[in-house]
Protein backbone atom coordinates (compact mmCIF):
# COMPACT_ATOMS: atom_id res chain seq x y z
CA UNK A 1 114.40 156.50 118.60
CA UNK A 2 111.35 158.03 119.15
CA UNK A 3 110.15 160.35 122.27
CA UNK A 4 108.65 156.93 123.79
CA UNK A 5 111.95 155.40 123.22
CA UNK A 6 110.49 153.49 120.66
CA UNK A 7 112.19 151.75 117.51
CA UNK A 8 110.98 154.01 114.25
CA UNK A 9 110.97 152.47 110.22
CA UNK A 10 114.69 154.15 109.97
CA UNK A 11 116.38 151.99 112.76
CA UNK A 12 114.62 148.46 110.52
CA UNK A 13 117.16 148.10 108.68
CA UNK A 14 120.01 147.46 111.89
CA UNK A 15 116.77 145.42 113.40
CA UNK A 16 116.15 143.19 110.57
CA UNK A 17 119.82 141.47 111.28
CA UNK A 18 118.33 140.35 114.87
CA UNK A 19 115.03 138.88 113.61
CA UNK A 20 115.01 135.40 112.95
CA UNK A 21 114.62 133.86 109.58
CA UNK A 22 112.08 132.06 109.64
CA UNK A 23 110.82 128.28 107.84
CA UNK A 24 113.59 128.56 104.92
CA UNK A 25 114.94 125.55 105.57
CA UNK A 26 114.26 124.19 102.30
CA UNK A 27 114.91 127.09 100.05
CA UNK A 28 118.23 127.91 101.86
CA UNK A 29 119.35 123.94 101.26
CA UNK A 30 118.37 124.12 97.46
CA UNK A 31 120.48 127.56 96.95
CA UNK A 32 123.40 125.71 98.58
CA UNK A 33 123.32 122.91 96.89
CA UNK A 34 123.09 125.05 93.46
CA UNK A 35 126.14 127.45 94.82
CA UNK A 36 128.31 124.08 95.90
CA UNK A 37 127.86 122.56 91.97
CA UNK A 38 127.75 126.16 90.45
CA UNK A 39 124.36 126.27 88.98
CA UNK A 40 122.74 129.47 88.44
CA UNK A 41 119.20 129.69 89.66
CA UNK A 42 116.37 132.74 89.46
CA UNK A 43 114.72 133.47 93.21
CA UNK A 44 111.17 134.48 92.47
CA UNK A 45 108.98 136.27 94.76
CA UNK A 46 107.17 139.19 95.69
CA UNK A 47 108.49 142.47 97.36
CA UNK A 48 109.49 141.59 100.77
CA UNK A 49 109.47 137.83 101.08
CA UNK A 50 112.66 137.36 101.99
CA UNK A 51 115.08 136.93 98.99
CA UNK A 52 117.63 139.22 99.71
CA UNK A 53 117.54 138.03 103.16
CA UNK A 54 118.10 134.46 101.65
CA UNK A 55 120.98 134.56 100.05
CA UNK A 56 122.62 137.25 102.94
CA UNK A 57 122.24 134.09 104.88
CA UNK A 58 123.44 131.35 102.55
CA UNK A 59 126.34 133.60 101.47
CA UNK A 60 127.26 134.47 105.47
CA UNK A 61 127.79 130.59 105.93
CA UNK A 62 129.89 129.48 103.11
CA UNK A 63 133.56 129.23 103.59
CA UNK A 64 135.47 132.35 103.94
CA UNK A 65 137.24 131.88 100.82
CA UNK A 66 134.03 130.74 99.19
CA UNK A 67 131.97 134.14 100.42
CA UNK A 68 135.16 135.74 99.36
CA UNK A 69 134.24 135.06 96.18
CA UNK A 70 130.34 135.84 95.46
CA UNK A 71 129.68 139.14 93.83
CA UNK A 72 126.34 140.82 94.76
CA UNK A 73 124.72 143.87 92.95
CA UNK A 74 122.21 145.47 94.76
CA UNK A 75 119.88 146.09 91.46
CA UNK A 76 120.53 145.58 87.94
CA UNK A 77 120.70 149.02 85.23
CA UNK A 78 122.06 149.27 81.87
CA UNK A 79 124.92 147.17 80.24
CA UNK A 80 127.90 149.88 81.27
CA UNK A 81 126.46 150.00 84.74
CA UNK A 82 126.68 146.47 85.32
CA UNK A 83 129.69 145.76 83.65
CA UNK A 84 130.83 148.47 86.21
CA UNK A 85 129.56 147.89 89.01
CA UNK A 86 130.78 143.66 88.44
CA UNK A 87 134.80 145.26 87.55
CA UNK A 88 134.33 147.35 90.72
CA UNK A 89 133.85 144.51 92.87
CA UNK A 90 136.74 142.73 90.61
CA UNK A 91 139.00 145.23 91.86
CA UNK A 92 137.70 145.51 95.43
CA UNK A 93 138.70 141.57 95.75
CA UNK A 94 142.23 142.19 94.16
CA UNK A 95 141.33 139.70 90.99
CA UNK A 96 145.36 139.59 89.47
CA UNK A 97 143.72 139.10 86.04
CA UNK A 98 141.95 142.24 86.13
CA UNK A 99 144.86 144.16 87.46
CA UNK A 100 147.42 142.97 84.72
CA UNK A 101 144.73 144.02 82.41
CA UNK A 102 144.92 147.35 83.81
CA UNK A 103 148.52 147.61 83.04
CA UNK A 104 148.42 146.33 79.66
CA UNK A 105 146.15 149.25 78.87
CA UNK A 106 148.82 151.39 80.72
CA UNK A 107 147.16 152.02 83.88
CA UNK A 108 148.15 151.49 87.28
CA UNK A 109 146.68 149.18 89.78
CA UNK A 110 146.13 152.87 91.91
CA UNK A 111 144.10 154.06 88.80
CA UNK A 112 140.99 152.07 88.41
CA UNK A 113 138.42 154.98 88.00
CA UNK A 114 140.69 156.41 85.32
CA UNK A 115 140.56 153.34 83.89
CA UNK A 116 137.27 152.26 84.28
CA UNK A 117 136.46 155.50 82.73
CA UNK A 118 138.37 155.08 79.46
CA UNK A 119 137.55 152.07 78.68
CA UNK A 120 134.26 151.17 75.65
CA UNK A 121 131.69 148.60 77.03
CA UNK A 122 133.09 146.08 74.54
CA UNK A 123 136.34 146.52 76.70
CA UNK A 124 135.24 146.23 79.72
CA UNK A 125 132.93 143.41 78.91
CA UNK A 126 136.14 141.27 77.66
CA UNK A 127 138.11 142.18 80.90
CA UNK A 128 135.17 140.92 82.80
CA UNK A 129 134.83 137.37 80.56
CA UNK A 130 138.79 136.95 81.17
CA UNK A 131 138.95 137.83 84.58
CA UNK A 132 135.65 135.10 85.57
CA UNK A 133 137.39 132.17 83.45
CA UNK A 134 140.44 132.19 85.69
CA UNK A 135 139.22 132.21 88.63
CA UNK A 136 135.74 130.67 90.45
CA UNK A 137 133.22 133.35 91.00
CA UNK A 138 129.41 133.28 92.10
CA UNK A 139 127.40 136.27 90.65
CA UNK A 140 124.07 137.62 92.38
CA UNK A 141 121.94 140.18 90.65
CA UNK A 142 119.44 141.78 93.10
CA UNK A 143 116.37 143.13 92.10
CA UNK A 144 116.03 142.69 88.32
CA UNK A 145 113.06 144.48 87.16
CA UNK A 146 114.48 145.26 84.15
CA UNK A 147 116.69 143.19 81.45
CA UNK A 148 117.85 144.67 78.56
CA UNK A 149 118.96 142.23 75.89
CA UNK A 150 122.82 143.29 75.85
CA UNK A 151 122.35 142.93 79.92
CA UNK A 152 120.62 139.31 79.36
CA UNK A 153 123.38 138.68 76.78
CA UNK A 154 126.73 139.05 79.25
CA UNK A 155 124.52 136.93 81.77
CA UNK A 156 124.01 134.11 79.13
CA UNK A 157 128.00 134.52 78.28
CA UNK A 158 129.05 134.24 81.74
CA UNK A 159 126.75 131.39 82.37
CA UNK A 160 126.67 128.90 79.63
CA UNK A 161 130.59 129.91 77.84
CA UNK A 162 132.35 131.21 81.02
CA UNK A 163 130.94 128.38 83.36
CA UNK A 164 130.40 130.75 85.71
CA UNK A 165 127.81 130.87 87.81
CA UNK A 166 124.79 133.54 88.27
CA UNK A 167 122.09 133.79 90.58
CA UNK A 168 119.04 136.33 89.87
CA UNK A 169 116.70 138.01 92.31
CA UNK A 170 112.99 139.05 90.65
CA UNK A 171 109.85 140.25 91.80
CA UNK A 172 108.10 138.23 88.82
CA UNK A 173 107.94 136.39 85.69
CA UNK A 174 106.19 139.27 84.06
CA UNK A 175 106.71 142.13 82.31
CA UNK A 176 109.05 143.55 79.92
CA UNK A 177 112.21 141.40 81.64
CA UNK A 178 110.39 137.87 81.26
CA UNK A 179 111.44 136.87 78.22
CA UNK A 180 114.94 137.31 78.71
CA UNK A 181 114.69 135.62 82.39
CA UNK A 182 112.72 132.71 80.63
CA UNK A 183 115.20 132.29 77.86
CA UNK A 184 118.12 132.34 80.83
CA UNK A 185 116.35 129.85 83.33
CA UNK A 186 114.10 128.09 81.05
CA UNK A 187 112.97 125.05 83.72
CA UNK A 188 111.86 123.89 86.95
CA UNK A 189 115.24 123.30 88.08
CA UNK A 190 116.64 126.59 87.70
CA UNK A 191 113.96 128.33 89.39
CA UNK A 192 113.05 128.89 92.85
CA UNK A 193 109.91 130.64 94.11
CA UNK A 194 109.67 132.10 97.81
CA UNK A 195 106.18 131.81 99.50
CA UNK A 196 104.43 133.20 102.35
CA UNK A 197 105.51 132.21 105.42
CA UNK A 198 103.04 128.99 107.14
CA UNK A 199 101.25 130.97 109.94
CA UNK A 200 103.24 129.66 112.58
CA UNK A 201 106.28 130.87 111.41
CA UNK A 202 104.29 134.16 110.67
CA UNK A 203 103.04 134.42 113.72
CA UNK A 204 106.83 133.83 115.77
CA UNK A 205 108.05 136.66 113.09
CA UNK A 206 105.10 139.09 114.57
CA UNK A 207 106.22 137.62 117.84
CA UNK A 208 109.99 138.75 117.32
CA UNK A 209 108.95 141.64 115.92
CA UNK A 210 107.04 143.06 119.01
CA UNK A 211 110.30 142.39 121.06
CA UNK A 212 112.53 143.83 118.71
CA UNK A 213 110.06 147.31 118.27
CA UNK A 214 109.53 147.16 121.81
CA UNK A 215 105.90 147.48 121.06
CA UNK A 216 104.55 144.91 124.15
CA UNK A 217 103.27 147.77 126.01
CA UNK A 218 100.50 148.79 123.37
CA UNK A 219 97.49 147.15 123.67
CA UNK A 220 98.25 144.25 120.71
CA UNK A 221 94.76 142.53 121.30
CA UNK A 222 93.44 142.89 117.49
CA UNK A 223 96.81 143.77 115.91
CA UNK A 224 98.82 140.65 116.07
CA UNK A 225 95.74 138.86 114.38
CA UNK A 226 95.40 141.58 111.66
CA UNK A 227 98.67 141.98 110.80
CA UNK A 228 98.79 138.44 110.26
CA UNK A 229 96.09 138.67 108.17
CA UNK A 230 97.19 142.23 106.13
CA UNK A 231 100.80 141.04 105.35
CA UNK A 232 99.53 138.00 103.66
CA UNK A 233 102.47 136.60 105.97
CA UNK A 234 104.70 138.06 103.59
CA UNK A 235 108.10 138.90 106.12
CA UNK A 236 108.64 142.15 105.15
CA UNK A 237 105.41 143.18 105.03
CA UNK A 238 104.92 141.91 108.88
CA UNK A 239 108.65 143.84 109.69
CA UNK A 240 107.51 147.11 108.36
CA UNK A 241 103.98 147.16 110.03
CA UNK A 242 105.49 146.15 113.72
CA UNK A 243 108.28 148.81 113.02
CA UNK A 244 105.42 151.50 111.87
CA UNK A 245 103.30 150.58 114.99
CA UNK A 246 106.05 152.17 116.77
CA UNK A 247 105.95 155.69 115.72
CA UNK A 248 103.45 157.63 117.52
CA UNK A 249 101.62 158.78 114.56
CA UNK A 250 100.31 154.89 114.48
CA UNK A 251 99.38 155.32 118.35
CA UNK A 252 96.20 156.21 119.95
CA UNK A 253 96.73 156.10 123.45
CA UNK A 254 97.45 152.19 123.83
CA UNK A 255 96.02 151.31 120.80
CA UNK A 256 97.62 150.62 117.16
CA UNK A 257 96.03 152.08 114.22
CA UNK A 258 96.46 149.12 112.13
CA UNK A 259 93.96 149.97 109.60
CA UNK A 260 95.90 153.64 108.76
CA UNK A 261 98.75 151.68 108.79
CA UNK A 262 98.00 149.20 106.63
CA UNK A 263 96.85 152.12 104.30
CA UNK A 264 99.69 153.98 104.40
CA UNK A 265 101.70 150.67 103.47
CA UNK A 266 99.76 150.01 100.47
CA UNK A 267 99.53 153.39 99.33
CA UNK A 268 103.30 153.61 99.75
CA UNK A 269 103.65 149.80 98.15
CA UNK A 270 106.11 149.49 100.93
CA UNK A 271 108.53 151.82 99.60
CA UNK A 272 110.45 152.05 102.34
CA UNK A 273 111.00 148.26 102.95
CA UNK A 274 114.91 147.99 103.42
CA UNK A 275 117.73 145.77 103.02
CA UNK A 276 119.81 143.68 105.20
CA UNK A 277 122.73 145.52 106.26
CA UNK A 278 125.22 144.54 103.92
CA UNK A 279 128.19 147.31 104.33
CA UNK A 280 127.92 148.14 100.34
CA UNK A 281 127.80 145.52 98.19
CA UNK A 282 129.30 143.45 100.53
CA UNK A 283 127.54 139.87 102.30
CA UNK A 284 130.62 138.70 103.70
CA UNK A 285 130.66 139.36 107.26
């Protein structure tokens, strides 16, 4: 908190859980549907719109056994850290195929990092195909700016030979990584693309967000209008500019300094914009 008692940027990310989400009706119904036939699908969209947030809801309202079940990374890397990072949540879940693996290579079930550390890639990369055929799992890959060709290969093994599922989280289809995504989700129907919110819904987010920051003392006369109008009515954008307009250094007297602000967002390309709160890795509640 601030000397005003005010919210500040580092409290967003415990705030963000209490703000609505907003007009995703039909986006949330479409990655349902895709988790309850076990399609994979890519979520397009720009920083901040609201993908992470989409599938932290959709995941939170599956079964138990279902959530359960869905593995999230939090960003893609190399091959060996996402073959990893996948194992790690394996483990976490108590998969039995991975853990008789572990003591045919003579490890026990106690000694994961040990051997998680011994093992080649190629190793680990047939523990993880084994492991995903005997049992259901849904796979979501946050934040891929990057793909690699041995990363886009284990994808298209898991997908189209191990029937299981995985769902991919991207800021575009451009750049070095849009190949590989093209080559993975080559139509229509295994795409979906997050837009702007419709004002309304916009302007109920900036609404929320005022609450939430505890910002209705400030004179707001100009600001809800040009934050509207800054954000593009992009969600995180409007979260991060309400939760800014709370620090003091934003403040003159009543007034928001929405045009420093706004610089200082795009000069920081909203760096700071955070996640849900997940605990880890984790969307299960």
């Amino acid at each position: 908190m601030n000397p005003a008692g005010q919210s500040s940027v580092s409290n967003v990310p415990a705030q963000m859980g209490q703000l609505p989400f907003l007009d995703r009706e039909a986006e949330t119904g479409r990655l349902r549907r895709a988790i309850d036939r076990r399609k994979s699908l890519l979520i397009v969209g720009p920083l901040g719109i609201g993908k992470t947030r989409l599938i932290a809801e959709v995941i939170k309202s599956l079964p138990r056994d279902r959530c359960e079940s869905c593995i999230y990374l939090s960003a893609v890397t190399g091959l060996r850290g996402t073959l990893t990072r996948l194992l790690r949540n394996l483990y976490a879940a108590e998969d039995p195929t991975l853990r008789r693996q572990m003591r045919a290579d003579g490890f026990r079930s106690s000694d994961f990092k040990a051997w998680l550390k011994a093992q080649p890639s190629a190793h680990l990369k047939g523990t993880l195909y084994r492991t995903v055929e005997r049992r259901s799992y849904w796979i979501f890959l946050d934040q891929v700016s990057v793909m690699t060709p041995s990363v886009a290969k284990v994808i298209r093994e898991l997908v189209r030979m191990r029937d299981t599922p995985v769902y991919l989280l991207t800021r575009s289809l451009k750049g070095r990584a849009a190949d590989h995504l093209l080559n993975l989700y080559w139509s229509n129907e295994h795409r979906l693309s997050l837009a702007p919110l419709p004002e309304t819904a916009a302007r109920s987010l900036v609404e929320s967000c005022i609450e939430s920051f505890a910002l209705s003392h400030l004179d707001l006369s100009t600001f809800r209008q040009e934050v509207l109008r800054v954000s593009s009515r992009i969600p995180g954008a409007i979260v991060q500019m309400c939760a800014l307009a709370a620090e003091q250094h934003y403040q003159s007297g009543l007034r928001v300094k929405t045009r420093l602000l706004h610089l200082d967002c795009l000069l920081k390309g909203y760096e700071k914009l955070p996640k849900p709160e997940t605990g880890g890795e984790r969307l299960c509640p």
